[in-house]
N, C-alpha and C. Protein backbone atom coordinates (compact mmCIF):
# COMPACT_ATOMS: atom_id res chain seq x y z
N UNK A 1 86.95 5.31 -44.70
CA UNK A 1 86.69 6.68 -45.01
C UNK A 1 86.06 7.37 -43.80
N UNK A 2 86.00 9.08 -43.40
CA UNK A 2 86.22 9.40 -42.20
C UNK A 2 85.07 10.57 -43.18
N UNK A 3 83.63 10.58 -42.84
CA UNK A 3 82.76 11.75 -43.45
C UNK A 3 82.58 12.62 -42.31
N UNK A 4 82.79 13.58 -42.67
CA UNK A 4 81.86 14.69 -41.85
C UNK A 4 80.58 14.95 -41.78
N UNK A 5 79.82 15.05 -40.90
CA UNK A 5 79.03 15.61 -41.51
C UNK A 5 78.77 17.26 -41.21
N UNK A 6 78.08 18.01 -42.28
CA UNK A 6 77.56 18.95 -42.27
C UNK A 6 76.59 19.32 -42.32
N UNK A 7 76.11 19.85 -40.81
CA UNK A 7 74.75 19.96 -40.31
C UNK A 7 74.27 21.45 -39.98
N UNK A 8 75.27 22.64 -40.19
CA UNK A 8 75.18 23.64 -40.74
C UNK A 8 73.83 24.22 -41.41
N UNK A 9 73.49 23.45 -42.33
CA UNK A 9 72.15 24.23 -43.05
C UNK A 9 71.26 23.26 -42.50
N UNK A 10 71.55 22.49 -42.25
CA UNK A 10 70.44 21.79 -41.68
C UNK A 10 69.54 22.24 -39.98
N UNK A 11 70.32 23.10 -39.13
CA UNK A 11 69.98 23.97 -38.19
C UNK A 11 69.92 25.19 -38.39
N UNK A 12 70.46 25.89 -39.45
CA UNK A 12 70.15 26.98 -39.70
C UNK A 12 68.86 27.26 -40.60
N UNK A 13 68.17 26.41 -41.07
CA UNK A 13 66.71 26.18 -41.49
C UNK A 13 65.92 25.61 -40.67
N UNK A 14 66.24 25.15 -39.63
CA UNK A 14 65.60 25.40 -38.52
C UNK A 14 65.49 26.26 -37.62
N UNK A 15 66.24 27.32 -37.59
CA UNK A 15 66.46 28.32 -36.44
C UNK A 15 65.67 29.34 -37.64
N UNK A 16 65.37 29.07 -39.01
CA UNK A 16 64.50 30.37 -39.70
C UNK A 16 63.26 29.94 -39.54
N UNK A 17 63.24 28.64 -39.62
CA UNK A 17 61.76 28.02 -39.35
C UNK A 17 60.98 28.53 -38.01
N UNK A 18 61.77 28.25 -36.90
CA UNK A 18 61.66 28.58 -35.80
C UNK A 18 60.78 29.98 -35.34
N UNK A 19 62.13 31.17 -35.99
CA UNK A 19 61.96 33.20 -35.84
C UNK A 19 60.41 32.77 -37.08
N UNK A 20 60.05 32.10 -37.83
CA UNK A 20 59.29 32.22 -38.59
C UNK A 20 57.75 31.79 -37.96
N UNK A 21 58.23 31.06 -37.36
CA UNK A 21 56.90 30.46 -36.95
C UNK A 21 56.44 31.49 -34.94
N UNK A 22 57.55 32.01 -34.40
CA UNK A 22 57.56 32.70 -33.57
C UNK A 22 56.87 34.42 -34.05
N UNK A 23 57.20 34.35 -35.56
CA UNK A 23 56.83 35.81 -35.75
C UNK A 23 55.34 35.81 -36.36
N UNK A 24 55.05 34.54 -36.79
CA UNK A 24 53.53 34.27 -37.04
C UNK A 24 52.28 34.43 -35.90
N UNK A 25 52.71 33.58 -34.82
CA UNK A 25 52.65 33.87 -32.83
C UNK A 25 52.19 35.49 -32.99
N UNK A 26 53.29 35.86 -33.06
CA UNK A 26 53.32 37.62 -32.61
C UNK A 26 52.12 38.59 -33.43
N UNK A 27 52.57 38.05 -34.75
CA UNK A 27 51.07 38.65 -35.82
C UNK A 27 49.68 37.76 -35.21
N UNK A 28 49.62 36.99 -34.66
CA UNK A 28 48.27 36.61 -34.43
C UNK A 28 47.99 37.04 -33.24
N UNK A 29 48.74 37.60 -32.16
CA UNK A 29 48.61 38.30 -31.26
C UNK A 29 47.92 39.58 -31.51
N UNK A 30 48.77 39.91 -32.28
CA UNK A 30 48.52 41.56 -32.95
C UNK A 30 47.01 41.98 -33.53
N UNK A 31 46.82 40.78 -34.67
CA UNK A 31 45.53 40.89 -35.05
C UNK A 31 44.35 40.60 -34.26
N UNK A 32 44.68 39.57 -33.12
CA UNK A 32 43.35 39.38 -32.37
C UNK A 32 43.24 40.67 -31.19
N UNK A 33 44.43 41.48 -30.80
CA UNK A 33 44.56 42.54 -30.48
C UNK A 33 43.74 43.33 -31.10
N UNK A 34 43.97 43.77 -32.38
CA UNK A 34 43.67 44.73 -33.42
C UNK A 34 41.96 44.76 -33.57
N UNK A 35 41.41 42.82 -33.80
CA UNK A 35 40.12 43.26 -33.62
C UNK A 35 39.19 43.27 -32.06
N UNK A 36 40.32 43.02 -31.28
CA UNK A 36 39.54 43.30 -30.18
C UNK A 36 39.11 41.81 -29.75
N UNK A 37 39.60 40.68 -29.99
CA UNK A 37 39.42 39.09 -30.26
C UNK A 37 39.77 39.10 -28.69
N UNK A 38 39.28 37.70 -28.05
CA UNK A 38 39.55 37.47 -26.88
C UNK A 38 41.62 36.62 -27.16
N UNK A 39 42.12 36.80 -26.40
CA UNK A 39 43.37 36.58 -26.37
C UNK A 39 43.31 35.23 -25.35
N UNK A 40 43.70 34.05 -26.18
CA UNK A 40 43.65 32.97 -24.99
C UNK A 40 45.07 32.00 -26.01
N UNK A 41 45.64 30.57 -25.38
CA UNK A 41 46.09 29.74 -26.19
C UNK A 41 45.41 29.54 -26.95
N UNK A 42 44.27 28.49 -26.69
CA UNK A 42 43.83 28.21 -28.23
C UNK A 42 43.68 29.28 -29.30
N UNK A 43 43.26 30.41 -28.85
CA UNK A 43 42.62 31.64 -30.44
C UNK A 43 44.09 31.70 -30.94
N UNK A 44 45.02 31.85 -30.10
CA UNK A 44 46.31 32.16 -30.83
C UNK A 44 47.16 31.24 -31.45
N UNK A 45 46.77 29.97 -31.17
CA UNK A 45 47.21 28.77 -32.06
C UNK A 45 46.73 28.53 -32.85
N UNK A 46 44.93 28.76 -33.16
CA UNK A 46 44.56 28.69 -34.24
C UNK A 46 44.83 30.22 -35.20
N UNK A 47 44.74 30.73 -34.91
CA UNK A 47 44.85 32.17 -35.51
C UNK A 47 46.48 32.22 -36.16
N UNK A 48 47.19 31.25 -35.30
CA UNK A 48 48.84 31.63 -35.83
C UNK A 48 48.86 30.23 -37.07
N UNK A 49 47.82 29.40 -36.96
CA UNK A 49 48.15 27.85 -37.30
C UNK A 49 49.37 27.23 -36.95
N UNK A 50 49.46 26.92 -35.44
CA UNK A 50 50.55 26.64 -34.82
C UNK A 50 50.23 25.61 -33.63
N UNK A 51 50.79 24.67 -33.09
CA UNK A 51 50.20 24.17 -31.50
C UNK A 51 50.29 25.02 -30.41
N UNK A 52 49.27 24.42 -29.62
CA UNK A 52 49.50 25.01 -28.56
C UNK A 52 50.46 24.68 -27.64
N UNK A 53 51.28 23.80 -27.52
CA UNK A 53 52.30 22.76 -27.22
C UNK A 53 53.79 24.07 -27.63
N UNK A 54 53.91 24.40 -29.10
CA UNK A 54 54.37 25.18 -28.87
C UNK A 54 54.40 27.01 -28.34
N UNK A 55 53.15 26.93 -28.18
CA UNK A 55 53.07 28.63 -27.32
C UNK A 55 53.65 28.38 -26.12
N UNK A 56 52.96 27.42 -25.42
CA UNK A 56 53.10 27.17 -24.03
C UNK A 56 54.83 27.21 -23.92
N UNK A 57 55.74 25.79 -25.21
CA UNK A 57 56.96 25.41 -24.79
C UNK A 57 57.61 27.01 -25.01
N UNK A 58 57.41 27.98 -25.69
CA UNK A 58 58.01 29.40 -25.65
C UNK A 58 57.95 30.30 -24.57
N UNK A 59 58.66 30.08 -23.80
CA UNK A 59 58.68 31.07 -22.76
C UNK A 59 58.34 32.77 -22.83
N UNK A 60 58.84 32.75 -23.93
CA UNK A 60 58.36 34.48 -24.29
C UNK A 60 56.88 34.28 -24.53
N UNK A 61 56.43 33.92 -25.56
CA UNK A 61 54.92 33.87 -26.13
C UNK A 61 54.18 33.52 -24.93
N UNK A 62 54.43 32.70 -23.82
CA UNK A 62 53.49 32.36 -23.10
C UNK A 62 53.21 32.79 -22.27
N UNK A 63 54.45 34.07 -22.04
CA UNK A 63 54.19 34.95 -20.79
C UNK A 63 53.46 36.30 -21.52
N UNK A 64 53.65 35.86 -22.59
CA UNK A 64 53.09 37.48 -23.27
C UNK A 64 51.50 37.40 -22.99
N UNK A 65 50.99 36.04 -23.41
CA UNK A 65 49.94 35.48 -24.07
C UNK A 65 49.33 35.40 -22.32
N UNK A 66 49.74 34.86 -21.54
CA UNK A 66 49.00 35.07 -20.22
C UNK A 66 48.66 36.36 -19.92
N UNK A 67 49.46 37.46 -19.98
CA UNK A 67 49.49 38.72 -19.12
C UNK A 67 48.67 39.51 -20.16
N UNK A 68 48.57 38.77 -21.57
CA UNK A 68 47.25 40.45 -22.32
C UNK A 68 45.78 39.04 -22.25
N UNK A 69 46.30 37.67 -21.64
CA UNK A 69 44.51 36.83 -21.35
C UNK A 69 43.91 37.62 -19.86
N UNK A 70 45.51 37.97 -18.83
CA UNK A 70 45.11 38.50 -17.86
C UNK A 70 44.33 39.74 -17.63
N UNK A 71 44.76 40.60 -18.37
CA UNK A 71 44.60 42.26 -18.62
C UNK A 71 43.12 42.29 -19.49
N UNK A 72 42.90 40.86 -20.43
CA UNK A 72 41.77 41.14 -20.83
C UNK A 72 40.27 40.66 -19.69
N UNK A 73 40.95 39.61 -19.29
CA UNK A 73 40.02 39.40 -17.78
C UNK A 73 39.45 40.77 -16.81
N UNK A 74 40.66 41.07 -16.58
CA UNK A 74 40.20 42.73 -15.31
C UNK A 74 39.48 43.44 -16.57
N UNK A 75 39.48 43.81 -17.58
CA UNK A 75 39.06 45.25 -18.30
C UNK A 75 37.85 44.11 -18.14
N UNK A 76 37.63 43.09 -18.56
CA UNK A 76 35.83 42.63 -18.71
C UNK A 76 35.51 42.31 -17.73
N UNK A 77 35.76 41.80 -16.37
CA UNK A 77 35.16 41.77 -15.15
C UNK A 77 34.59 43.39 -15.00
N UNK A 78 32.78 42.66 -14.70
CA UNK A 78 32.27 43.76 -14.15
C UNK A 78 32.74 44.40 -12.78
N UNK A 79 33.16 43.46 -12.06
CA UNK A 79 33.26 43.82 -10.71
C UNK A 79 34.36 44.88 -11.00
N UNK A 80 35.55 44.89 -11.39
CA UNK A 80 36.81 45.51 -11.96
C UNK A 80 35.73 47.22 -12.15
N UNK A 81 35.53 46.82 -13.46
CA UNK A 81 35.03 48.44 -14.48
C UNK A 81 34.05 48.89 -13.09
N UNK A 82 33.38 48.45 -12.32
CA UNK A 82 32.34 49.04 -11.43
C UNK A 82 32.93 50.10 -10.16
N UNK A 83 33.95 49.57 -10.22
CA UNK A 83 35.24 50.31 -9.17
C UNK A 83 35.51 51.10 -9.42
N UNK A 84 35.90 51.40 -10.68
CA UNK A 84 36.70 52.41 -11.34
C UNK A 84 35.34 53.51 -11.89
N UNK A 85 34.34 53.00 -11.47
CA UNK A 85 33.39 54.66 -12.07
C UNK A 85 33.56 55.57 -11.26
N UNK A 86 33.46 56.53 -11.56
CA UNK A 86 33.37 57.90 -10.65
C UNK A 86 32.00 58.00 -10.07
N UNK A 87 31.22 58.56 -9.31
CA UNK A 87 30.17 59.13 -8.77
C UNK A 87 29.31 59.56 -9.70
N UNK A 88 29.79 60.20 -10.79
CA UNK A 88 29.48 61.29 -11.40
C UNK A 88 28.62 60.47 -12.70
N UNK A 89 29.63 59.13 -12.74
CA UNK A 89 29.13 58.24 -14.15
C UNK A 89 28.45 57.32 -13.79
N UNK A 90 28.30 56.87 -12.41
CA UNK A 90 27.40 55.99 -11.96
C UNK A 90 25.93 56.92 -12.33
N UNK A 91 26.02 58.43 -11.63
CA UNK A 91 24.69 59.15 -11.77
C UNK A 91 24.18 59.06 -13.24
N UNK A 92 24.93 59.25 -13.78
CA UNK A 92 24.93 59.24 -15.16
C UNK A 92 24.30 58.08 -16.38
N UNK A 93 24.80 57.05 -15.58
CA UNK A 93 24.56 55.77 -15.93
C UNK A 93 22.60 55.50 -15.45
N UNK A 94 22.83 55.48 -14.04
CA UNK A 94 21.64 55.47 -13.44
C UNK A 94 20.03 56.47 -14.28
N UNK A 95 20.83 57.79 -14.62
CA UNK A 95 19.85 58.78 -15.10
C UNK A 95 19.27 58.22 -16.57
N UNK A 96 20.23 57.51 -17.36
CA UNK A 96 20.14 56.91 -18.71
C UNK A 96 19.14 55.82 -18.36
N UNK A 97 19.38 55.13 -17.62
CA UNK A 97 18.48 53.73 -17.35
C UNK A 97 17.20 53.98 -17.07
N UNK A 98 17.06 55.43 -15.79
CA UNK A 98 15.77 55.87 -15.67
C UNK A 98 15.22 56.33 -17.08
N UNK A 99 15.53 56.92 -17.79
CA UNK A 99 15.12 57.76 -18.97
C UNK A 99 14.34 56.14 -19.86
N UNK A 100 15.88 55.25 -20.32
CA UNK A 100 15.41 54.42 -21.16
C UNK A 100 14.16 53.48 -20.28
N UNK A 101 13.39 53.44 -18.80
CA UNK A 101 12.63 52.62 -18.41
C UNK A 101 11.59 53.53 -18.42
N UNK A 102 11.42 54.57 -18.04
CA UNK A 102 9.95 55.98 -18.98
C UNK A 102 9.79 55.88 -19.77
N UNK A 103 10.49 55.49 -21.12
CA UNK A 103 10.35 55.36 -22.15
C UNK A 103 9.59 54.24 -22.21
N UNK A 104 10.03 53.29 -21.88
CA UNK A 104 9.56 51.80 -22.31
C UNK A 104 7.78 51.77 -21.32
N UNK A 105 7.90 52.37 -20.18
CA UNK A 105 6.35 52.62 -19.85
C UNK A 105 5.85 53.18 -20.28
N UNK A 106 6.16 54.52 -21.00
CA UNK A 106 4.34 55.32 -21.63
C UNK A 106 4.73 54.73 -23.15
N UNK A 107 5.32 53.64 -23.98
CA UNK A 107 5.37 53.13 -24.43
C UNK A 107 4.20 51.75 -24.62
N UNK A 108 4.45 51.29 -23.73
CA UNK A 108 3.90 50.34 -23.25
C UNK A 108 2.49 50.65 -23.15
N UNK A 109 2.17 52.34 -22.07
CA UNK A 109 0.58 52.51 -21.64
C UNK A 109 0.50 52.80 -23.13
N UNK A 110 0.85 52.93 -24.34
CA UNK A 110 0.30 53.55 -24.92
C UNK A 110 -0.14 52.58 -26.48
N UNK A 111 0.69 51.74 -26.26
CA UNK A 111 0.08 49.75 -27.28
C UNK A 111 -0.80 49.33 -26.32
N UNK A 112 -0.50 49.90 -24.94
CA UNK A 112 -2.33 48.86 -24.71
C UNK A 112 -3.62 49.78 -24.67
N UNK A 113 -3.84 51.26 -25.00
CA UNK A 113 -4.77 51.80 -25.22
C UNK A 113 -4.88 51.27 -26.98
N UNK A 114 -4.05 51.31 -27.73
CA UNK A 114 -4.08 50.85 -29.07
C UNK A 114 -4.83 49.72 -28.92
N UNK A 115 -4.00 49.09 -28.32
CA UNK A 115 -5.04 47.23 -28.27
C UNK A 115 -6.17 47.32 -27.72
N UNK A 116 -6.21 48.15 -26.71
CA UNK A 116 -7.59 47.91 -25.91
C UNK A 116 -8.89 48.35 -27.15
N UNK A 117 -8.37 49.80 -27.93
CA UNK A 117 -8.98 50.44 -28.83
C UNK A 117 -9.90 49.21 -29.72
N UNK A 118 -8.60 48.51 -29.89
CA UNK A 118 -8.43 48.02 -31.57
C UNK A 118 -10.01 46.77 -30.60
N UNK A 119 -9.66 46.31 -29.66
CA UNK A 119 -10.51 44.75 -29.44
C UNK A 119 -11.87 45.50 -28.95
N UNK A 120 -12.23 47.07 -28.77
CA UNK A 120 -13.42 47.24 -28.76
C UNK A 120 -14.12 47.32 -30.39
N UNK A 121 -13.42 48.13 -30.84
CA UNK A 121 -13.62 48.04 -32.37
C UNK A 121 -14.10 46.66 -33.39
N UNK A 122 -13.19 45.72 -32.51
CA UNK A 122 -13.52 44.37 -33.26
C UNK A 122 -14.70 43.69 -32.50
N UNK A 123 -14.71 44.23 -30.80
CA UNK A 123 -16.55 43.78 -30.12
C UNK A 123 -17.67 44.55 -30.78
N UNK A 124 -17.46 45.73 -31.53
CA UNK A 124 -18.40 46.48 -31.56
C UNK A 124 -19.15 45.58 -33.26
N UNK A 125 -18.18 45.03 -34.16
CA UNK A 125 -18.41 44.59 -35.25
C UNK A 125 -18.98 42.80 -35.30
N UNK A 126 -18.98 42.81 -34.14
CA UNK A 126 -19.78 41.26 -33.82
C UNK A 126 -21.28 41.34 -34.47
């Protein structure tokens, strides 16, 4: 006897398995996008519940997945964002820092006249 076989559904439930598990990839991209998640292999293998074995073996996913780990590198390198200020927002920046360090000194002079107050108050009751 001479069988065929038919292997038909047997690759074509793999090729849905496949777009299925590739489109899971893409939503976990999306969402760690969405909350602003660091974008690396591992977050996106765990996030897709998938290996990392297969991000990497996908040529699409892995070039995607490098170039928004890359893009998230430059936007968080300080050195990067420090370049890109204007003059105008450095002053700006600078004027805020002065403000919030005045603050924190007559702050400051002004818990240790409290304390100083408070430990004559407590010499005077000896």
């Amino acid at each position: 006897m001479n069988h065929k076989r038919n292997s038909t559904g047997l690759s074509s439930h793999s090729k849905e398995k496949h777009d299925k598990v590739i489109k899971s990839a893409d939503d976990a991209i999306r969402r760690l996008l969405f909350d602003k998640r660091s974008i690396n292999f591992n977050a996106v293998a765990k996030e897709a519940g998938v290996s990392k074995t297969f991000l990497y073996a996908n040529e699409g996913l892995r070039k995607r997945i490098e170039e928004l780990r890359d893009k998230q590198a430059q936007v968080n390198d300080p050195k990067h964002f420090k370049q890109h200020m204007s003059n105008s927002s450095k002053d700006a920046l600078i004027a805020a820092k002065n403000k919030r360090i005045a603050d924190l000194e007559a702050e400051n002079k002004r818990l240790k006249f409290v304390l100083s107050k408070k430990l004559g108050e407590e010499y005077d009751n000896l």
